[in-house]
N, C-alpha and C. Protein backbone atom coordinates (compact mmCIF):
# COMPACT_ATOMS: atom_id res chain seq x y z
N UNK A 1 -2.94 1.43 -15.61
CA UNK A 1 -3.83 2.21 -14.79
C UNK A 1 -3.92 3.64 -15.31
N UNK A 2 -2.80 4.09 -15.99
CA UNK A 2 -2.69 5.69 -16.53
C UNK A 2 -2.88 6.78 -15.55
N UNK A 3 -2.63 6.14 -14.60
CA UNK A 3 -2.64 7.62 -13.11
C UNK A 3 -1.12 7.61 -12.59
N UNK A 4 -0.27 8.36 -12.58
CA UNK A 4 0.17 8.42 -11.57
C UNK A 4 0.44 8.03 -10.34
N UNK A 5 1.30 7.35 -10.06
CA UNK A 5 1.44 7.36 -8.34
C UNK A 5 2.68 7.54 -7.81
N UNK A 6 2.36 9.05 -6.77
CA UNK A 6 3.55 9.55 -5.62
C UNK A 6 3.47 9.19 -4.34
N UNK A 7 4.49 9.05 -4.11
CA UNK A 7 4.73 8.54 -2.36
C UNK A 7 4.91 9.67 -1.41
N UNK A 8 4.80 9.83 -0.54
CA UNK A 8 4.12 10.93 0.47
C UNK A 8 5.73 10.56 1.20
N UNK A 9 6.05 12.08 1.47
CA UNK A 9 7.33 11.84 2.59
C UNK A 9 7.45 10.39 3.98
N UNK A 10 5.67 10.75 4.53
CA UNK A 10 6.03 9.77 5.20
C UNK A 10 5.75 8.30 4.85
N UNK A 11 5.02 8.00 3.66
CA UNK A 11 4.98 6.71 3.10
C UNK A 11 6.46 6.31 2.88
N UNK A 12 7.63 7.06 1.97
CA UNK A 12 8.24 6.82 1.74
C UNK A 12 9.47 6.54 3.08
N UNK A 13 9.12 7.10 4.14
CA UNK A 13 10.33 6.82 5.13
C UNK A 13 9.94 5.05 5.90
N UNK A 14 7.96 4.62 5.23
CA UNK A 14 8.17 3.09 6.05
C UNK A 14 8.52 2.66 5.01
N UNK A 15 8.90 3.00 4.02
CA UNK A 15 8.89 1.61 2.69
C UNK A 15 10.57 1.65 3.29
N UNK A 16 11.22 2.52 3.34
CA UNK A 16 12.69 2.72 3.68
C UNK A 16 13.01 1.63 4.95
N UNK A 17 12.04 2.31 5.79
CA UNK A 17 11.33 1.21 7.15
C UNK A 17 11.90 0.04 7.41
N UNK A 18 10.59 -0.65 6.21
CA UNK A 18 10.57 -2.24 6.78
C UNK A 18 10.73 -2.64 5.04
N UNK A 19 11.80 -2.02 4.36
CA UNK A 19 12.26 -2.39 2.71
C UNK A 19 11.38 -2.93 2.09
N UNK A 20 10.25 -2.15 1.67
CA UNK A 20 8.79 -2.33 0.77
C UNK A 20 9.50 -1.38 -0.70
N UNK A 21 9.64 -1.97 -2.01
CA UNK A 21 9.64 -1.81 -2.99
C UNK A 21 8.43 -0.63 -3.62
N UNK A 22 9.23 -0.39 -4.27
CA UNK A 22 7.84 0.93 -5.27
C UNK A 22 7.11 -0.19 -6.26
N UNK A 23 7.22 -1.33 -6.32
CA UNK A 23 7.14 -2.20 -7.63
C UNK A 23 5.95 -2.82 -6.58
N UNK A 24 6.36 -2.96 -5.10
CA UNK A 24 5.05 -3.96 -4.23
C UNK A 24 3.78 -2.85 -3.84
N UNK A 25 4.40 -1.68 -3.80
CA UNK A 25 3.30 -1.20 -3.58
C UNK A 25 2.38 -0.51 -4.73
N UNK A 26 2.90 -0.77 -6.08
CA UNK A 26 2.08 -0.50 -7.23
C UNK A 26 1.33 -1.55 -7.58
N UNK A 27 1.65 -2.46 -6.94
CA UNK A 27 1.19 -4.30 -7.50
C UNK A 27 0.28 -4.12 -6.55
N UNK A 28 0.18 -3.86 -5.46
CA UNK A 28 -1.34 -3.55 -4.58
C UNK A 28 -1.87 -2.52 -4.60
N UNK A 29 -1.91 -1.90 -5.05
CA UNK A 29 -2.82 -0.49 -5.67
C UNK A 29 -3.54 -1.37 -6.87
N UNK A 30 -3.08 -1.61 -7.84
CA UNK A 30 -3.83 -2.11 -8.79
C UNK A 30 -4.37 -3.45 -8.51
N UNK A 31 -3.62 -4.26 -8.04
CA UNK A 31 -4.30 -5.88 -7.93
C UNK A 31 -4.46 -6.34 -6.12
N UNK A 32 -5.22 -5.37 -5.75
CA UNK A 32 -5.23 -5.62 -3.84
C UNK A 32 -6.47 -6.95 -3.84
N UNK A 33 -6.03 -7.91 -2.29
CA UNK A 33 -6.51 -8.75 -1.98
C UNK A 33 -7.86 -8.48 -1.75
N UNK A 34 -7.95 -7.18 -0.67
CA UNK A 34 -8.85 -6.74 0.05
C UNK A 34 -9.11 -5.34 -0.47
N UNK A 35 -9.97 -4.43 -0.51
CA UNK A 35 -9.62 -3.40 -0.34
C UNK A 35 -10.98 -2.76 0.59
N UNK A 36 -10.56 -0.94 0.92
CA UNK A 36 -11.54 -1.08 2.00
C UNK A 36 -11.61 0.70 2.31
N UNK A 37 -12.86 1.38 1.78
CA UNK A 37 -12.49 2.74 2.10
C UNK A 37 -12.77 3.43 3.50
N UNK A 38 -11.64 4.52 4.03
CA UNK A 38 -11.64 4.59 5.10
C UNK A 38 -11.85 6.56 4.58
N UNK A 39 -13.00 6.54 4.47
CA UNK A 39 -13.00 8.24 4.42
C UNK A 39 -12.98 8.87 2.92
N UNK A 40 -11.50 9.73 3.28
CA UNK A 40 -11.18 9.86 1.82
C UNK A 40 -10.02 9.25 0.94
N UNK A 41 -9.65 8.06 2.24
CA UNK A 41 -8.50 7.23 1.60
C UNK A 41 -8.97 5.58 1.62
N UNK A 42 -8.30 5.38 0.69
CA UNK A 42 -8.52 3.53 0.80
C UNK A 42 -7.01 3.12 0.88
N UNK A 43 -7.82 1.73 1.42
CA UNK A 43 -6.51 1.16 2.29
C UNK A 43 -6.84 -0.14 1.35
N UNK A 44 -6.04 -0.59 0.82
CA UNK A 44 -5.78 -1.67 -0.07
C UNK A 44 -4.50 -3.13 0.66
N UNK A 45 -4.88 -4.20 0.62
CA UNK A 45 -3.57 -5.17 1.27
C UNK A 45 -3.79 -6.26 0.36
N UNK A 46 -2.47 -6.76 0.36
CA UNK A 46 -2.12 -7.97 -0.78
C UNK A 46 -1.15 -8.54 0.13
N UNK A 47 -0.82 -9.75 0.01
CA UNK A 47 -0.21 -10.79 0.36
C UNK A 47 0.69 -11.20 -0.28
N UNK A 48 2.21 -11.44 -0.11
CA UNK A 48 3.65 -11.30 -0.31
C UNK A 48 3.88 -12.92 0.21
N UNK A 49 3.49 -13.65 0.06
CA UNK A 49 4.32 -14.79 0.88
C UNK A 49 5.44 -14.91 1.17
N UNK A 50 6.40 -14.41 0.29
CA UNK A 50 8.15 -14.53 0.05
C UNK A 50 8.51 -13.44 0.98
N UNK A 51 7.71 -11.98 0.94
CA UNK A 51 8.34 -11.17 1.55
C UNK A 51 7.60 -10.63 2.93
N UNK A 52 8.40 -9.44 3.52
CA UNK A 52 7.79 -8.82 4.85
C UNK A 52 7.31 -10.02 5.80
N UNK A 53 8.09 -11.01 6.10
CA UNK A 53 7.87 -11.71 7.10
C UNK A 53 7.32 -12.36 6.98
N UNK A 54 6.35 -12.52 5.76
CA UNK A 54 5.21 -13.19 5.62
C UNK A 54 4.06 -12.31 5.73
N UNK A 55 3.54 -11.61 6.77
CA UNK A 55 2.61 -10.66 6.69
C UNK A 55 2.55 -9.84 5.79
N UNK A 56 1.21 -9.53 5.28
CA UNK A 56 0.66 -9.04 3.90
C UNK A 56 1.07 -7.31 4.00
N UNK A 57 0.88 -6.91 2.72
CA UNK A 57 1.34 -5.36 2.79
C UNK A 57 0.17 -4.61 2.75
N UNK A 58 0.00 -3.61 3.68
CA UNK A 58 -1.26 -2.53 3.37
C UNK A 58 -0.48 -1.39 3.13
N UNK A 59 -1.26 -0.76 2.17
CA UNK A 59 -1.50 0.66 1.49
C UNK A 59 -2.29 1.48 1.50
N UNK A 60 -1.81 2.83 2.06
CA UNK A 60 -3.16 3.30 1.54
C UNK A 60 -3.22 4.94 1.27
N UNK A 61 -3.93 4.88 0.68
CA UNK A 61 -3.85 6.16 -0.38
C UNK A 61 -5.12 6.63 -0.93
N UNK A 62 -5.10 7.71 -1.45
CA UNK A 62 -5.98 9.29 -1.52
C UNK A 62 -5.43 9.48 -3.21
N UNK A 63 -6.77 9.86 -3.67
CA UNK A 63 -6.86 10.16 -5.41
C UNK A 63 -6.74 11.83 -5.04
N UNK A 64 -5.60 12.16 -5.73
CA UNK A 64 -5.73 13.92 -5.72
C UNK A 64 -5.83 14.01 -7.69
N UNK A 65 -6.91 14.65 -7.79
CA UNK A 65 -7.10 14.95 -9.47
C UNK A 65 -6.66 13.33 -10.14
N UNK A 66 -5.62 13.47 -11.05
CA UNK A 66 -5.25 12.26 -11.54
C UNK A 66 -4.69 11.49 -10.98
N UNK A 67 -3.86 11.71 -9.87
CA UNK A 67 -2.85 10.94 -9.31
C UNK A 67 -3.86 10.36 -8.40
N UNK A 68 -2.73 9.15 -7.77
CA UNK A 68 -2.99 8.73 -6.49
C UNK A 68 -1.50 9.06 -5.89
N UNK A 69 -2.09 9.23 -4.24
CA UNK A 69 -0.98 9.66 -3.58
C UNK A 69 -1.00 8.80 -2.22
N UNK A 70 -0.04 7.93 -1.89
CA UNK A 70 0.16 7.29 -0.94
C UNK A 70 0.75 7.53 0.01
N UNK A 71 -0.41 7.35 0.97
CA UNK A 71 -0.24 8.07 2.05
C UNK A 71 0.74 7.34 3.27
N UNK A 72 0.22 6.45 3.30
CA UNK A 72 1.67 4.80 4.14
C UNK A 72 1.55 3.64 3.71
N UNK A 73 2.49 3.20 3.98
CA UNK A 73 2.93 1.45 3.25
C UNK A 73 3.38 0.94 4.44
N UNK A 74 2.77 -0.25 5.31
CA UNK A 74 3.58 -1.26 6.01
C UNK A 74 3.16 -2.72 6.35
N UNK A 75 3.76 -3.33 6.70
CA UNK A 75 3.34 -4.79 6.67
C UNK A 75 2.50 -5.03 7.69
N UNK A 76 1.10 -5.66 7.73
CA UNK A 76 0.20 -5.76 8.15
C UNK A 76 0.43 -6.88 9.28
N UNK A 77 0.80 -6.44 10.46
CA UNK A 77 1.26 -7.41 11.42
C UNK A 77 -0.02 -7.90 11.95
N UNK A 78 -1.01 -7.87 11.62
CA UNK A 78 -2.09 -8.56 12.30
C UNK A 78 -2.63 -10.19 11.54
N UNK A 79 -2.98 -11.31 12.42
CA UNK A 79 -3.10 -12.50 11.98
C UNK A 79 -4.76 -12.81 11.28
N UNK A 80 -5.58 -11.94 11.82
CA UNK A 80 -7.06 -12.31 10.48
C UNK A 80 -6.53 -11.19 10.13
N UNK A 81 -6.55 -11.02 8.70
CA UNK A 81 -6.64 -9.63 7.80
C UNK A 81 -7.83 -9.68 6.94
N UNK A 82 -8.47 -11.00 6.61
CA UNK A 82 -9.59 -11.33 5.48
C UNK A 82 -10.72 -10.67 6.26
């Protein structure tokens, strides 16, 4: 991807949360199921079968210059997500 990506204090206290990996939430930034812009952030979700309960992970995050900066990470407790 060649950008950057930082985790935002409070992104980083749900990944701590509900134990979301820096590795799951780079794998849905680049390869998301869905994705979906909300403003000036997009919210991206991918689907984990093995992990987070089963419910899929949303992300979502804001392009500052080169980077992207993620703004929260948590498992998408809702049953339609498509």
């Amino acid at each position: 991807m060649g950008q950057a990506i930082r985790i935002s204090r409070h992104a980083g206290g749900r990944m701590k949360l509900y134990g979301i990996t820096a590795a799951d939430v780079t794998a849905t930034i680049e390869r998301p199921d869905t994705t979906e812009n909300q403003g000036d952030a997009t919210a991206v979700i991918k689907a984990f079968p093995d992990r987070y309960s089963g419910y899929p992970l949303k992300v979502v995050y804001e392009r500052k210059g080169s980077d992207i900066v993620v703004v929260t990470a948590y498992p998408l407790k809702k049953k339609a997500w498509r």
